[in-house]
PDB file of N, CA and C in Angstrom:
ATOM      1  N   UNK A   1     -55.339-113.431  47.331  1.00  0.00           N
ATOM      2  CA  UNK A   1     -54.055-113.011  47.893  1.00  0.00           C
ATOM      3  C   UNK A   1     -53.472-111.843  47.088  1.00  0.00           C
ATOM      4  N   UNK A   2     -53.332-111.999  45.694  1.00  0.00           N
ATOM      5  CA  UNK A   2     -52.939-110.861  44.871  1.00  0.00           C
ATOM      6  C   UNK A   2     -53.605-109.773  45.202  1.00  0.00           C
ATOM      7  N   UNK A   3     -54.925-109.560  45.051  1.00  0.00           N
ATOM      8  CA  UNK A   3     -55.830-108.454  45.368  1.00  0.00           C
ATOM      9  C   UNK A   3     -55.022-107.924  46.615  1.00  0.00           C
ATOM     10  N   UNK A   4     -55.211-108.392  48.116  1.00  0.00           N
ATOM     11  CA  UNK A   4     -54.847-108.073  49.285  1.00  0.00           C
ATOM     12  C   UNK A   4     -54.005-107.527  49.125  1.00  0.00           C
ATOM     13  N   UNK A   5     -53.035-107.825  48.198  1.00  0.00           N
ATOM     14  CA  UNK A   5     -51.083-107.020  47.756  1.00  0.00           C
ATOM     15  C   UNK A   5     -51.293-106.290  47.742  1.00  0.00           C
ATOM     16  N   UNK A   6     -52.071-105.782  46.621  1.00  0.00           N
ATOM     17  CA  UNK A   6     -52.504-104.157  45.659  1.00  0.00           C
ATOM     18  C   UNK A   6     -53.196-103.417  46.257  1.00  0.00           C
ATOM     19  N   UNK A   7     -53.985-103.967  47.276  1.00  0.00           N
ATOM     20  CA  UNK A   7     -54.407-102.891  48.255  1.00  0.00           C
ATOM     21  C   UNK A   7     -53.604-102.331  49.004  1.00  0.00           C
ATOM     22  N   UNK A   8     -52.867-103.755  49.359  1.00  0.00           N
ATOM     23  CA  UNK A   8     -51.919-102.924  50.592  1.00  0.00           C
ATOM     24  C   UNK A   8     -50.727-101.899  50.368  1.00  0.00           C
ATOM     25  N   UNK A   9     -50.491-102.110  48.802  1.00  0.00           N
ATOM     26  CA  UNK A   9     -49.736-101.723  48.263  1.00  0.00           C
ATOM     27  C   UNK A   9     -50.378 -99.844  47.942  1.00  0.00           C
ATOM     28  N   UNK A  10     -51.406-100.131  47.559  1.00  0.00           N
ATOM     29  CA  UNK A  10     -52.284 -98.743  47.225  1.00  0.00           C
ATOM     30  C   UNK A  10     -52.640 -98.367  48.229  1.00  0.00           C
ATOM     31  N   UNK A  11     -52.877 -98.555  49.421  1.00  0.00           N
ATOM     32  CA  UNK A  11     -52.589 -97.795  50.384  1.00  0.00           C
ATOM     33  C   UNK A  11     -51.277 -97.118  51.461  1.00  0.00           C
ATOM     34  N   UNK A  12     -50.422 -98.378  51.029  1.00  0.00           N
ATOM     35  CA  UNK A  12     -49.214 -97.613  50.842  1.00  0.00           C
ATOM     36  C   UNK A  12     -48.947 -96.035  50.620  1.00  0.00           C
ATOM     37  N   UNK A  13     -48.931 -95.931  49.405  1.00  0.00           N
ATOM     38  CA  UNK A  13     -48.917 -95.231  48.367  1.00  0.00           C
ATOM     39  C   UNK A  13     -49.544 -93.954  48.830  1.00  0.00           C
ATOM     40  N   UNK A  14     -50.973 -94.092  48.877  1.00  0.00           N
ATOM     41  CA  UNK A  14     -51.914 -93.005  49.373  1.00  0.00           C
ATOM     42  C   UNK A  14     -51.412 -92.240  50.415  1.00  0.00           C
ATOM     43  N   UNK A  15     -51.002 -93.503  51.453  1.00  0.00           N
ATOM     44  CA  UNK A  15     -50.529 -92.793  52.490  1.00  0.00           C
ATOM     45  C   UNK A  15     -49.334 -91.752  52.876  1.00  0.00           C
ATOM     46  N   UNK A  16     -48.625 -92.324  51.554  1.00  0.00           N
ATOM     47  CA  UNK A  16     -46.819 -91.778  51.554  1.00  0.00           C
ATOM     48  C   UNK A  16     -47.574 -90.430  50.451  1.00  0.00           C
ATOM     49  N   UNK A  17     -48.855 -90.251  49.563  1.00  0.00           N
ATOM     50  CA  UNK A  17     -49.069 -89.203  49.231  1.00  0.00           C
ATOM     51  C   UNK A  17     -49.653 -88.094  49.920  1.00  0.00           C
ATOM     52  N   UNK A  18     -50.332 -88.533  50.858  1.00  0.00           N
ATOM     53  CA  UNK A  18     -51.198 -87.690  52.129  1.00  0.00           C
ATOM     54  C   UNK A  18     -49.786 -86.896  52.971  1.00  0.00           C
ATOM     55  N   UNK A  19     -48.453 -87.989  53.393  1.00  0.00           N
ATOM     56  CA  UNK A  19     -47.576 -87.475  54.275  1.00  0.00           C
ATOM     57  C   UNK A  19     -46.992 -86.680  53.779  1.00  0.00           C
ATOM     58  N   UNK A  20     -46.479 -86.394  52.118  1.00  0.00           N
ATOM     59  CA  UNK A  20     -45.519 -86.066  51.565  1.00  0.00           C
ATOM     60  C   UNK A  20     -46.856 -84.257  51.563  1.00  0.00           C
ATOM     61  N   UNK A  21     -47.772 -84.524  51.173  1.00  0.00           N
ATOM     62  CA  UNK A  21     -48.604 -83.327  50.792  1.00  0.00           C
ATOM     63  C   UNK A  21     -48.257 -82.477  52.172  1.00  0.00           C
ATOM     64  N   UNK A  22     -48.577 -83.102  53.405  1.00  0.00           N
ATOM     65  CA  UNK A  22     -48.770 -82.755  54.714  1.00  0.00           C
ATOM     66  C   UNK A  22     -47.355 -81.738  55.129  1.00  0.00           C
ATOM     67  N   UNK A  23     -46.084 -82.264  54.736  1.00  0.00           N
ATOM     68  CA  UNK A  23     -45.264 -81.792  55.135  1.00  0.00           C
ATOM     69  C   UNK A  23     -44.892 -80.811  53.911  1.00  0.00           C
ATOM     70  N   UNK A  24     -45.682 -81.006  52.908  1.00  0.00           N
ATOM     71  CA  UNK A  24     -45.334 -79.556  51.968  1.00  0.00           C
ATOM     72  C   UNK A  24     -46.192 -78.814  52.701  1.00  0.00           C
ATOM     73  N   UNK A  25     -47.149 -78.550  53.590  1.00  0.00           N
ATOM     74  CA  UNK A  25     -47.678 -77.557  53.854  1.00  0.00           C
ATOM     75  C   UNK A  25     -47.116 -76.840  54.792  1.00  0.00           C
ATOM     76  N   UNK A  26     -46.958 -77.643  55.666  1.00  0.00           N
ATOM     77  CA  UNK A  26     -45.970 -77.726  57.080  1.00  0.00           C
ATOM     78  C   UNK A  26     -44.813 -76.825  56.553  1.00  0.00           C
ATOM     79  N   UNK A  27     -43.910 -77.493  55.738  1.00  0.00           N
ATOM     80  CA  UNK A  27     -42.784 -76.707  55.131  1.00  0.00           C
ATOM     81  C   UNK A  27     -42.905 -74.961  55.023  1.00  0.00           C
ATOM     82  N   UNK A  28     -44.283 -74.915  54.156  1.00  0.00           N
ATOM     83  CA  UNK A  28     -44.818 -73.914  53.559  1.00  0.00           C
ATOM     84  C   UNK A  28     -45.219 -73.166  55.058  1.00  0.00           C
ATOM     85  N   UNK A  29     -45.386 -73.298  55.664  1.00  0.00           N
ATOM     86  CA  UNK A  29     -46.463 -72.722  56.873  1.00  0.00           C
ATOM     87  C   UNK A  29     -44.528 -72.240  57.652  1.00  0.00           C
ATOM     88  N   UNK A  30     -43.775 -72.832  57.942  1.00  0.00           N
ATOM     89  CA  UNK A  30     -42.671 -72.802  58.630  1.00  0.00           C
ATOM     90  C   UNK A  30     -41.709 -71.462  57.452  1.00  0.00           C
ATOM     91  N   UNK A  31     -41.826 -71.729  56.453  1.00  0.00           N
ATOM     92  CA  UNK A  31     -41.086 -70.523  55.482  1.00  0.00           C
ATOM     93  C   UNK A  31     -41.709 -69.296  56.187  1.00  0.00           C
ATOM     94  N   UNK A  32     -43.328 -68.987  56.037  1.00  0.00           N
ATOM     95  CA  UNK A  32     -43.810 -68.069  55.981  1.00  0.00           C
ATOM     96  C   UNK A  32     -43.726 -67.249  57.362  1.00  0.00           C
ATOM     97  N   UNK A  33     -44.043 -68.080  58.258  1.00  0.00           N
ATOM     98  CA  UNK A  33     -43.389 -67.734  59.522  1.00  0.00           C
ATOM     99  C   UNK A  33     -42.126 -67.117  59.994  1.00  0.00           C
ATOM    100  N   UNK A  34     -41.360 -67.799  59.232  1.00  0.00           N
ATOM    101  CA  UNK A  34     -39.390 -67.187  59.217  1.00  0.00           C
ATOM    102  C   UNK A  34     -39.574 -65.890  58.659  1.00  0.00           C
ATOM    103  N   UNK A  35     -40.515 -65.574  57.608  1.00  0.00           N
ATOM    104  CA  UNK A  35     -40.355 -64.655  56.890  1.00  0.00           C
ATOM    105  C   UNK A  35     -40.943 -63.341  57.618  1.00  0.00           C
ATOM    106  N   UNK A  36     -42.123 -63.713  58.015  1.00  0.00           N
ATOM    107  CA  UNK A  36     -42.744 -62.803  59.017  1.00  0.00           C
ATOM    108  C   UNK A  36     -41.958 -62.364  60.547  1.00  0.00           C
ATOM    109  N   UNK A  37     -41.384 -63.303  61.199  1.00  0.00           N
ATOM    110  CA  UNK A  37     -40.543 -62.790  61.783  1.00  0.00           C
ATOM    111  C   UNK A  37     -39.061 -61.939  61.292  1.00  0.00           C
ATOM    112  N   UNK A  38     -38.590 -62.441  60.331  1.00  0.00           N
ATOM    113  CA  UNK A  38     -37.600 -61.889  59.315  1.00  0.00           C
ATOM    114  C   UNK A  38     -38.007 -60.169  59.487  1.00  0.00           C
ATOM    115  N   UNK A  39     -39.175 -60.019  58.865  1.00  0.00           N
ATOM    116  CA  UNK A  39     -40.006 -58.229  58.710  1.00  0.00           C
ATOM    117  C   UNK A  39     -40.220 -57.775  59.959  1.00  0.00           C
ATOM    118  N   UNK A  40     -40.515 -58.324  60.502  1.00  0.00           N
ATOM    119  CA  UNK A  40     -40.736 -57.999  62.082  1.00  0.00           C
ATOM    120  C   UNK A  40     -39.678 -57.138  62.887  1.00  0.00           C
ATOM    121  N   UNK A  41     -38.402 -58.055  62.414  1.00  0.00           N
ATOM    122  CA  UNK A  41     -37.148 -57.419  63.395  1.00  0.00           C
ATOM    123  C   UNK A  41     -36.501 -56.378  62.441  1.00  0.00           C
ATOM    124  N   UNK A  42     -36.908 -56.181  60.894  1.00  0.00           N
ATOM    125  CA  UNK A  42     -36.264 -55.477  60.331  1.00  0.00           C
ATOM    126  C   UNK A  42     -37.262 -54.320  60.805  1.00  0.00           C
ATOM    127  N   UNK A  43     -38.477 -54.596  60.344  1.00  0.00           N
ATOM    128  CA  UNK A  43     -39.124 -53.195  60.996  1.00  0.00           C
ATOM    129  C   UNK A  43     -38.799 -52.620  62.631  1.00  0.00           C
ATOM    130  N   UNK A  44     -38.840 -53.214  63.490  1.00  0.00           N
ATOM    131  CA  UNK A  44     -38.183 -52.654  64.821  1.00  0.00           C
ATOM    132  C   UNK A  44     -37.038 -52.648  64.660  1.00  0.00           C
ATOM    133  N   UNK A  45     -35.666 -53.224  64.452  1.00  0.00           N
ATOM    134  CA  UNK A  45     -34.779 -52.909  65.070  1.00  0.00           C
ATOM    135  C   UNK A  45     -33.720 -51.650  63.817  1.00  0.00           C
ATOM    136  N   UNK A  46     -34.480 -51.378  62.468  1.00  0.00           N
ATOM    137  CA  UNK A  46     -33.808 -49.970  61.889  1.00  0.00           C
ATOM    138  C   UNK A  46     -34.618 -49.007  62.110  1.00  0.00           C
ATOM    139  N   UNK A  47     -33.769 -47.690  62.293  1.00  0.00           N
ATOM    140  CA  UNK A  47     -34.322 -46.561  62.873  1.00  0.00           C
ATOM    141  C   UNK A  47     -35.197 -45.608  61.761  1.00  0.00           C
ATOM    142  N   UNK A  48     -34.823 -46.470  60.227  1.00  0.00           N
ATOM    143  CA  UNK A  48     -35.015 -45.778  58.745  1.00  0.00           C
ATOM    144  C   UNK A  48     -36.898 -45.808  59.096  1.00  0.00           C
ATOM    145  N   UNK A  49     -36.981 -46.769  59.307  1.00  0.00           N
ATOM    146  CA  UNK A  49     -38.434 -47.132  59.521  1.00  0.00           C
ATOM    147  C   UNK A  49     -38.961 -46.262  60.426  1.00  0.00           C
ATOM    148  N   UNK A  50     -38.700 -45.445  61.527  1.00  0.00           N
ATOM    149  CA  UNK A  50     -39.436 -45.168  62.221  1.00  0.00           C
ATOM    150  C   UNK A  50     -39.302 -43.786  62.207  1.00  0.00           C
ATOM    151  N   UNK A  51     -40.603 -42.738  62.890  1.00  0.00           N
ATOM    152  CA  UNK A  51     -40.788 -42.084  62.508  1.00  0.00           C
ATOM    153  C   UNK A  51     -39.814 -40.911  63.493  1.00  0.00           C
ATOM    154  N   UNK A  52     -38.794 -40.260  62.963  1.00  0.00           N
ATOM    155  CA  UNK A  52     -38.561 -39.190  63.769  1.00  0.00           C
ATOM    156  C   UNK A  52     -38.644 -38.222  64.382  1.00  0.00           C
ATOM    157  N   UNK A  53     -39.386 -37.308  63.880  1.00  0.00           N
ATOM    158  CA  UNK A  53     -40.373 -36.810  64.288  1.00  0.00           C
ATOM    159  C   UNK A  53     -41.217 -36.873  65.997  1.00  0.00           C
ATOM    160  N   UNK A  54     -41.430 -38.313  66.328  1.00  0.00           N
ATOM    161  CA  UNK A  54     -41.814 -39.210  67.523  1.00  0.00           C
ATOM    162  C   UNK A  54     -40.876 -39.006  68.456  1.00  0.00           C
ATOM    163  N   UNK A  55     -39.538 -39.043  67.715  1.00  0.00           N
ATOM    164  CA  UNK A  55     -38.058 -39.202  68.702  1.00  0.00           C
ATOM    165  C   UNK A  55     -37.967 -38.022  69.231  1.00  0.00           C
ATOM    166  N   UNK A  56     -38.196 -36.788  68.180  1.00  0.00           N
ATOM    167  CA  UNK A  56     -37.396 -35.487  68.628  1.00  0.00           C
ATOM    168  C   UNK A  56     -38.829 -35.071  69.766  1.00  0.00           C
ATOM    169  N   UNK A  57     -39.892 -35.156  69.970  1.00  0.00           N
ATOM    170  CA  UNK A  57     -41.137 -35.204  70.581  1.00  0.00           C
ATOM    171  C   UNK A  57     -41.031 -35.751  72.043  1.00  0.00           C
ATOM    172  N   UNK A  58     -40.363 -36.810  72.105  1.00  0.00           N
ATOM    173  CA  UNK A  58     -40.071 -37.559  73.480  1.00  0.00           C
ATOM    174  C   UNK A  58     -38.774 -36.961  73.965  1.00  0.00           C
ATOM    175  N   UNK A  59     -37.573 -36.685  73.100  1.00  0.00           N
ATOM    176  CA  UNK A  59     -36.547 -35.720  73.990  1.00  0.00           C
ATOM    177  C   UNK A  59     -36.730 -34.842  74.356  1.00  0.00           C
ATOM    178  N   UNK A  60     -37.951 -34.003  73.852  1.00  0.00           N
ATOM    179  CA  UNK A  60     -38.387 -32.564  74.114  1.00  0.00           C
ATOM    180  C   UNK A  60     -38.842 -33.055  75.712  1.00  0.00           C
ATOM    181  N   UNK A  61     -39.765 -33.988  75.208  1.00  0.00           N
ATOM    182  CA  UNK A  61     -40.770 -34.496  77.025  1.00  0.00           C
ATOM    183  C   UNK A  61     -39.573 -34.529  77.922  1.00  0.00           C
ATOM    184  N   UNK A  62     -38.985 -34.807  77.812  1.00  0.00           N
ATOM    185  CA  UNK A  62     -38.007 -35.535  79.138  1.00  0.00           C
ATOM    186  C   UNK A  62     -36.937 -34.310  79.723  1.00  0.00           C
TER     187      UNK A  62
END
């Protein structure tokens, strides 16, 4: 009966270490994502970034 405890108990354990690992990655995977979209909209939506040059080229076209 004791034995049966400590297993169940150590698998417990294992398991709450597997979930806890799982959602640090998860966590980690969800930062990096925010962040990449974060660069994303800074690169499109300031004009510092882009090339002018391109702009004065397309008012000429039109």
């Amino acid at each position: 009966m004791c034995i049966y405890l400590n297993l169940m108990i150590l698998i417990k354990i294992i398991r709450g270490f597997i979930s806890v690992e799982y959602l640090y990655h998860v966590y980690l995977i969800l930062i990096f994502n925010d962040a990449l979209r974060t660069a994303r909209f800074f690169i499109t939506m300031q004009p510092s970034f882009q090339n002018p040059a391109s702009e004065d080229s397309e008012e000429q076209s039109l």
